[in-house]
Protein backbone atom coordinates (compact mmCIF):
# COMPACT_ATOMS: atom_id res chain seq x y z
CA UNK A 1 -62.15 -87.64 -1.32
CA UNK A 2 -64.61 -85.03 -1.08
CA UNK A 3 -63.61 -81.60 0.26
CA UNK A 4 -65.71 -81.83 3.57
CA UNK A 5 -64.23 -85.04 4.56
CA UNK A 6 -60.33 -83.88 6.22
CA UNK A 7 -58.23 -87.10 7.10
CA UNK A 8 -57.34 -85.78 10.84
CA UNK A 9 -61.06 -85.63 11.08
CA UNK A 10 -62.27 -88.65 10.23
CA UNK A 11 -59.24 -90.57 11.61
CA UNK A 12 -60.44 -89.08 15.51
CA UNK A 13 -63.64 -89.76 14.70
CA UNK A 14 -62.77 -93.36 13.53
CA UNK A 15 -61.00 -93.83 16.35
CA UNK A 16 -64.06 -93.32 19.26
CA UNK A 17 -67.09 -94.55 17.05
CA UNK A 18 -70.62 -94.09 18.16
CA UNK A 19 -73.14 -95.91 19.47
CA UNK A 20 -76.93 -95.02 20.05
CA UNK A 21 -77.57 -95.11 23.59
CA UNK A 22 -80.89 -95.81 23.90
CA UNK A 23 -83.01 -98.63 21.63
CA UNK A 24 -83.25 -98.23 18.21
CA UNK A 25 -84.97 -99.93 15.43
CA UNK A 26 -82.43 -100.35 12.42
CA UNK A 27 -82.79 -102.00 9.02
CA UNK A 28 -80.23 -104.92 9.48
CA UNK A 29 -78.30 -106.58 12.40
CA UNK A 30 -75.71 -103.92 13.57
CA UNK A 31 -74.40 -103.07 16.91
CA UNK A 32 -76.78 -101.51 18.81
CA UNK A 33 -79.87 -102.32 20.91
CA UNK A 34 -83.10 -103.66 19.13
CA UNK A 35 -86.30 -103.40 20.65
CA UNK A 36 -87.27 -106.66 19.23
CA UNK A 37 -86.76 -110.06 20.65
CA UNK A 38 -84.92 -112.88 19.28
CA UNK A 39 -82.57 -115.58 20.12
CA UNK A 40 -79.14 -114.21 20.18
CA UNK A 41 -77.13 -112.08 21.73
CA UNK A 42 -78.17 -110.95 25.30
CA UNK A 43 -80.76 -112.65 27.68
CA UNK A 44 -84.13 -110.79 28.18
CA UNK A 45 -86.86 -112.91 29.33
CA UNK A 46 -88.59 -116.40 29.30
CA UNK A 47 -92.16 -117.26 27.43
CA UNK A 48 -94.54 -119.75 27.20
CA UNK A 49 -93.40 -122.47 24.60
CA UNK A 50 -96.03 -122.71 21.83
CA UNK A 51 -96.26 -125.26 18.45
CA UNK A 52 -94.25 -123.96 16.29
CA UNK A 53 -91.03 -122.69 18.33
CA UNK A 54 -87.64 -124.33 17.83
CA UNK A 55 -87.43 -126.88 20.54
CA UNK A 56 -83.30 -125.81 20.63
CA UNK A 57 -84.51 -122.41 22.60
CA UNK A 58 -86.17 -124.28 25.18
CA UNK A 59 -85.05 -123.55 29.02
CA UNK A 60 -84.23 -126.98 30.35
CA UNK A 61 -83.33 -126.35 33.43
CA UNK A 62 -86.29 -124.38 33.99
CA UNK A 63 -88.38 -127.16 32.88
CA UNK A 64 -87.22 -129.73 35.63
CA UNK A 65 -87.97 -126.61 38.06
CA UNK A 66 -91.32 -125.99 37.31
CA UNK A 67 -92.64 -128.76 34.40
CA UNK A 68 -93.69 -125.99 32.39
CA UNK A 69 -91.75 -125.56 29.08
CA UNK A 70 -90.56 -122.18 28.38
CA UNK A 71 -88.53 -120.36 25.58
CA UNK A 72 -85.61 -117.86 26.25
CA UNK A 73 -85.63 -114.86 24.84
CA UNK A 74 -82.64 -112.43 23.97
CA UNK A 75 -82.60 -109.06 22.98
CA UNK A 76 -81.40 -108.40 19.17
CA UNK A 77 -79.14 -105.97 17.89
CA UNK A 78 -79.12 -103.91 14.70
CA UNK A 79 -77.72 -100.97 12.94
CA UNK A 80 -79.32 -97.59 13.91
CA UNK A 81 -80.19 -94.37 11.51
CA UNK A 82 -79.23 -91.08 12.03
CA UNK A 83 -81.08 -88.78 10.59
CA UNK A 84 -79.06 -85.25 10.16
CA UNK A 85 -81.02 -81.78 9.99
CA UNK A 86 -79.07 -79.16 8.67
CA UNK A 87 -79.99 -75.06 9.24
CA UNK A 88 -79.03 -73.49 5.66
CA UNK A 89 -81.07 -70.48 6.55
CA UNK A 90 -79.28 -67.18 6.38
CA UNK A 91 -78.48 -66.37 9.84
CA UNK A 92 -75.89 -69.35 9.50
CA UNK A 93 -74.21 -67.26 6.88
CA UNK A 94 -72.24 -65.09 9.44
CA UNK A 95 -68.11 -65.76 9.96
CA UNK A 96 -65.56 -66.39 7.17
CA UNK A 97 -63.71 -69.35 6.05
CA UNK A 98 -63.40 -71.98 8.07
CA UNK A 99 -65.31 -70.16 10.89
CA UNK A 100 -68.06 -69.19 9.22
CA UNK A 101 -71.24 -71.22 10.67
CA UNK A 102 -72.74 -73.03 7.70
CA UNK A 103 -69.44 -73.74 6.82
CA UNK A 104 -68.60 -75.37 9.77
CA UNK A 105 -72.05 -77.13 10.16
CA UNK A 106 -71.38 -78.91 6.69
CA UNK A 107 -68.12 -80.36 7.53
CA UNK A 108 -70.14 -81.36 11.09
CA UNK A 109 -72.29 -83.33 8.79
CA UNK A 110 -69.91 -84.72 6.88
CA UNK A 111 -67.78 -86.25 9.35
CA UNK A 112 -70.44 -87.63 11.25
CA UNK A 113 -72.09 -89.08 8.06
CA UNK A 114 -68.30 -91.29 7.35
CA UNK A 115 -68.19 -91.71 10.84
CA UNK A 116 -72.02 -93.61 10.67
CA UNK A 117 -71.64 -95.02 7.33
CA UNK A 118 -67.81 -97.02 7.81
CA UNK A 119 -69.46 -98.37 11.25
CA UNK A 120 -72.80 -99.96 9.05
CA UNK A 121 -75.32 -98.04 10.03
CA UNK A 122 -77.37 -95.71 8.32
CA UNK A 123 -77.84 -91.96 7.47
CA UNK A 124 -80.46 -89.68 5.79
CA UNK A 125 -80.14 -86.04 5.57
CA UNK A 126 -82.23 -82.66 5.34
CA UNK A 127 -81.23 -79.21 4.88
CA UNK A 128 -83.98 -76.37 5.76
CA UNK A 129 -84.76 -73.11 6.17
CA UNK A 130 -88.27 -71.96 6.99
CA UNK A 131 -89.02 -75.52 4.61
CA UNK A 132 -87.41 -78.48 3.90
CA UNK A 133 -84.75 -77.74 0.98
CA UNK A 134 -82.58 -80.80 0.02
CA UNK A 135 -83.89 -84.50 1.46
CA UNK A 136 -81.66 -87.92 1.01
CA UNK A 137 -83.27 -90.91 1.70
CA UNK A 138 -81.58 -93.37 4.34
CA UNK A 139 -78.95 -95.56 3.41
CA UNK A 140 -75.58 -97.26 4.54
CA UNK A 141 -74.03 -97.71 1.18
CA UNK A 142 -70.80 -96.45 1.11
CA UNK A 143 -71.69 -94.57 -2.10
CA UNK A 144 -73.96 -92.29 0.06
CA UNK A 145 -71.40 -90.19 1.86
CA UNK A 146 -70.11 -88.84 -1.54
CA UNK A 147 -73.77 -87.92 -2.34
CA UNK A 148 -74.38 -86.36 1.08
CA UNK A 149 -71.24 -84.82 0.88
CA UNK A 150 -72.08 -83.62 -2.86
CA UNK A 151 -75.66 -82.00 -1.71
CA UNK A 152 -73.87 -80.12 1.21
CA UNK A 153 -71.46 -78.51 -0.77
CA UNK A 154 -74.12 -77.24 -3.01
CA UNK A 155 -76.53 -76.18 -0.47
CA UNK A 156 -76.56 -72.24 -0.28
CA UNK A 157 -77.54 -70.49 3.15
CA UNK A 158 -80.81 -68.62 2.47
CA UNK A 159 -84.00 -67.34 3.75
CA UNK A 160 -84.93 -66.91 7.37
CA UNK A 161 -85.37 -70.12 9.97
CA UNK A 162 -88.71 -72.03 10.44
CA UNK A 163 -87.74 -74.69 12.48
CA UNK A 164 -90.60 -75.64 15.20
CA UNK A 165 -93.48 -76.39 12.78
CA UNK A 166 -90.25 -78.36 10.56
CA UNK A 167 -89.73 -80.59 13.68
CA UNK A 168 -93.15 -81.48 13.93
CA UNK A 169 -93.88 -82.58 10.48
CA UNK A 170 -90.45 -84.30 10.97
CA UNK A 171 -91.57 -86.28 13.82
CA UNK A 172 -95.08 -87.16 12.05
CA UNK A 173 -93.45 -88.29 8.95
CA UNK A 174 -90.57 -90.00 10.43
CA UNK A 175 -91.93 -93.27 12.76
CA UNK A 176 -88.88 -95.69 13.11
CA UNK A 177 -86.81 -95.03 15.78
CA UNK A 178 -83.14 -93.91 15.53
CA UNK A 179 -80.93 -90.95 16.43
CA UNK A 180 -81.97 -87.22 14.91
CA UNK A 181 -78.87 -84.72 15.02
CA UNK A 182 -80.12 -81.37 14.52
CA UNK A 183 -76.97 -78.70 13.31
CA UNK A 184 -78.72 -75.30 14.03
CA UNK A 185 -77.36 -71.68 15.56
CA UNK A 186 -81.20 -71.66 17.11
CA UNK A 187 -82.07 -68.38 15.97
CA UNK A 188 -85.65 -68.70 15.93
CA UNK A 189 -88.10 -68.38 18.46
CA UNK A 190 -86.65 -70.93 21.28
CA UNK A 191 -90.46 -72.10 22.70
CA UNK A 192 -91.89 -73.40 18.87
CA UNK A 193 -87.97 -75.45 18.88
CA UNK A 194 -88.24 -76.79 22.41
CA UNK A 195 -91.85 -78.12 21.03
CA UNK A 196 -90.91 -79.63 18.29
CA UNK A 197 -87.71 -81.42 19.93
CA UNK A 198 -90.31 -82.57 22.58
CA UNK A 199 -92.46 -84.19 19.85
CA UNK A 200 -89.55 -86.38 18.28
CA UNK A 201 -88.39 -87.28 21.70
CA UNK A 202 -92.18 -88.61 22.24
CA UNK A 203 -91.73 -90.68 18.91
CA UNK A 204 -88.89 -92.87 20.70
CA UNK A 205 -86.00 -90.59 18.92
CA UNK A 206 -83.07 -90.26 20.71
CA UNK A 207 -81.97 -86.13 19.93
CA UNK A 208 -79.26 -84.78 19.80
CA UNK A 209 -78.90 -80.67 19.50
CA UNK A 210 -75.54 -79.36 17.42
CA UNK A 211 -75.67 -75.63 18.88
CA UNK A 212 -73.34 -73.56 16.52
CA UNK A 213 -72.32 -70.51 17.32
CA UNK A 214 -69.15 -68.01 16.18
CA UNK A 215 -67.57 -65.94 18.65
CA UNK A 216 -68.53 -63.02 18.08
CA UNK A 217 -71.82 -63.54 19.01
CA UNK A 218 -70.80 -65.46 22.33
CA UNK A 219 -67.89 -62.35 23.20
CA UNK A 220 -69.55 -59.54 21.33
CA UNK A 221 -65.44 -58.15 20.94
CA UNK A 222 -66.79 -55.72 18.59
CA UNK A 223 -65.53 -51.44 18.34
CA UNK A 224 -65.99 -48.76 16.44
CA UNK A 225 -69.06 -47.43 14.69
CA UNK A 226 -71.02 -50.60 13.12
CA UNK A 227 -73.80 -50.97 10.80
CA UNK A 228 -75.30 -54.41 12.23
CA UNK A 229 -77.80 -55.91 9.36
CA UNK A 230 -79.79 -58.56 10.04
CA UNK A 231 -78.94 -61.45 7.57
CA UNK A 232 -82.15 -63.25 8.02
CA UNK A 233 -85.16 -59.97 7.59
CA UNK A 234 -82.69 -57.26 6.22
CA UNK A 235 -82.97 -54.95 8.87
CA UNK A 236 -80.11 -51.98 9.40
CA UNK A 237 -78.94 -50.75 12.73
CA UNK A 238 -75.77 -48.23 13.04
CA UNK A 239 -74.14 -48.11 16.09
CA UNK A 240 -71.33 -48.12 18.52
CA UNK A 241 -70.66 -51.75 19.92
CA UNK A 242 -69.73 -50.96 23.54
CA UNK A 243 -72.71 -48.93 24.25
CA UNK A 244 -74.92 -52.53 23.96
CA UNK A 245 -72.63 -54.68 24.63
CA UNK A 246 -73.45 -55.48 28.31
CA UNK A 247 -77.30 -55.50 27.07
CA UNK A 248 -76.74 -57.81 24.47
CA UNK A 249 -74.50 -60.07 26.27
CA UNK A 250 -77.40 -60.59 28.99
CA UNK A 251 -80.00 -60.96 26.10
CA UNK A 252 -77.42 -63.47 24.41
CA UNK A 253 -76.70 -65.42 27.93
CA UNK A 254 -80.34 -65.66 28.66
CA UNK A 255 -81.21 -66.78 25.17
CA UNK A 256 -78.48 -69.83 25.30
CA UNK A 257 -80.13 -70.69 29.33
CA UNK A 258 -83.45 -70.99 27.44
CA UNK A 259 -82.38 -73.18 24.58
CA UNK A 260 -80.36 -75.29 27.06
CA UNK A 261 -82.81 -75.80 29.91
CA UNK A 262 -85.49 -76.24 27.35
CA UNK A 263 -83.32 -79.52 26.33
CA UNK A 264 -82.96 -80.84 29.38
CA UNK A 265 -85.97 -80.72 30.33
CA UNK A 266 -87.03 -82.52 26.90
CA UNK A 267 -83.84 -85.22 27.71
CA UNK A 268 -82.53 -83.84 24.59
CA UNK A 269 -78.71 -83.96 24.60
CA UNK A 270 -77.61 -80.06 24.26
CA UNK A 271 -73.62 -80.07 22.69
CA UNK A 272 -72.39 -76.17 22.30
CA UNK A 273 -70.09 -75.90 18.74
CA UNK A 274 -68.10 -72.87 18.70
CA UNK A 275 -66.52 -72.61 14.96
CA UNK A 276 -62.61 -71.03 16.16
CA UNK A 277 -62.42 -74.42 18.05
CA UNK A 278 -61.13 -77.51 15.20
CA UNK A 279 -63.55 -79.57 14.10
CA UNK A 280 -60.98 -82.14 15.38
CA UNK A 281 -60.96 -81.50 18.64
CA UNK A 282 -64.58 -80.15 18.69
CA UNK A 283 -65.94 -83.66 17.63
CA UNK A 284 -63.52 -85.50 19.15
CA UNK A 285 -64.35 -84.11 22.76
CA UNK A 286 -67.83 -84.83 22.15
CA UNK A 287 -67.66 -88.35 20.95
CA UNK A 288 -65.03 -89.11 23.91
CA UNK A 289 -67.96 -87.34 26.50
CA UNK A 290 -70.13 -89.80 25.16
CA UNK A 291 -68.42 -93.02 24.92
CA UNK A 292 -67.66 -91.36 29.14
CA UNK A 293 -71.79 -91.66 29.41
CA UNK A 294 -72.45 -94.48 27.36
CA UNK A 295 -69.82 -96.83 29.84
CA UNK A 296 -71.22 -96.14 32.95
């Protein structure tokens, strides 16, 4: 098993599923909404009957109501795609082990891609920067989670974050509808973002925004005299912590009200990942919030 797939993980995961919750247009008869009509599974509407149609779909009853033959339709069902953005610029480099935030957004990516795969739908992935880096086509072969897997253990964090003008040629290039899941700490100008997440909301995507963040950049529980260097442009700053801290924390605070408001006003689901918490519980909780939404 590949390293980025852990058992406990993957058996949670397993456990809740997923399910698109709005229409999707998938590549085979699956589970979830289609928005085409067919004759199975859930009753939409009635037509007019034309030459051609099987007589067996024809609305009796409704006939010796009105003399006027008719067809039932039903709403189809089929598998949905995920399509799973990565951030592997630099900024993503900061935390270690477990905790640090490309780390963490890798075995994110992971899971969910087992998690997609073992319920038959589908799953392509890109990893970027300030371009696209690493691109897998879509596909729901079981073979495919070892080669996502494979490409996000390779993937190295680097250069500095592009990702507005990314999510527009993203929502150009990419016309059938499914679910995007974008795995980003957001540090980028939040306006160009809130755009582009607009744009593949307006091509019938359903969105989902992965907001990863480390502690120390929530808290700020840093001392001492600190040389702060900017992983992304290079830049050097010595300093002593608890002299900004209150500034920064307001800066910070503000910056994670902009990024959330601008989702909700885009209906783009916002989901807050803080690495010390277990991916476990961390995906768990989400999947269980949205199985919550998805039944009411």
């Amino acid at each position: 098993m590949p390293q980025l797939l852990q058992p406990d993980v993957l058996a949670r995961a397993e456990s809740l599923g997923m399910k698109a919750k709005q229409v999707v247009e998938g590549l085979r008869v699956g589970d979830h909404r289609s928005p085409y009509r067919g004759f199975s599974i859930e009753f939409v509407q009635h037509r007019e009957y034309v030459p051609g149609d099987d007589i067996k779909h024809i609305d009796w009853k409704s006939y010796a109501r009105s003399d006027r033959y008719t067809i039932k339709q039903y709403e189809q069902e089929t598998n949905f795609i995920a399509h799973l953005l990565v951030d592997s610029s630099n900024s993503m480099r900061y935390g270690d082990g477990e905790q640090n935030k490309f780390e963490y957004a890798k075995l994110l990516a992971a899971s969910l891609t087992y998690l997609i795969i073992r319920q038959r739908d589908c799953v392509a992935l890109r990893t970027f920067d300030h371009d696209w880096r690493n691109e897998l086509p879509v596909s729901g072969q079981m073979g495919h989670i070892r080669k996502v897997c494979a490409t996000l253990e390779s993937t190295q964090a680097n250069d500095k974050t592009g990702m507005g003008e990314l999510l527009e040629t993203f929502a150009e290039r990419v016309n059938r509808r499914g679910i995007v899941f974008l795995i980003t700490d957001c540090f980028d100008d939040v306006p160009p973002i809130i755009q582009g997440l607009q744009h593949v909301r307006l091509r019938g995507h359903e969105v989902v925004l992965f907001h990863v963040l480390h502690k120390h950049e929530v808290e700020f529980p840093i001392d001492g005299n600190v040389r702060f260097i900017d992983l992304e442009l290079g830049d050097e700053l010595m300093t002593r912590p608890h002299l900004l801290k209150p500034a920064y924390l307001r800066a910070f605070n503000a910056f994670l009200s902009e990024v959330q408001k601008g989702c909700d006003a885009s209906r783009v689901e916002y989901v807050r990942m803080q690495t010390d918490k277990p991916m476990k519980a961390a995906l768990g909780d989400y999947l269980v919030k949205r199985l919550s939404v998805a039944g009411r």
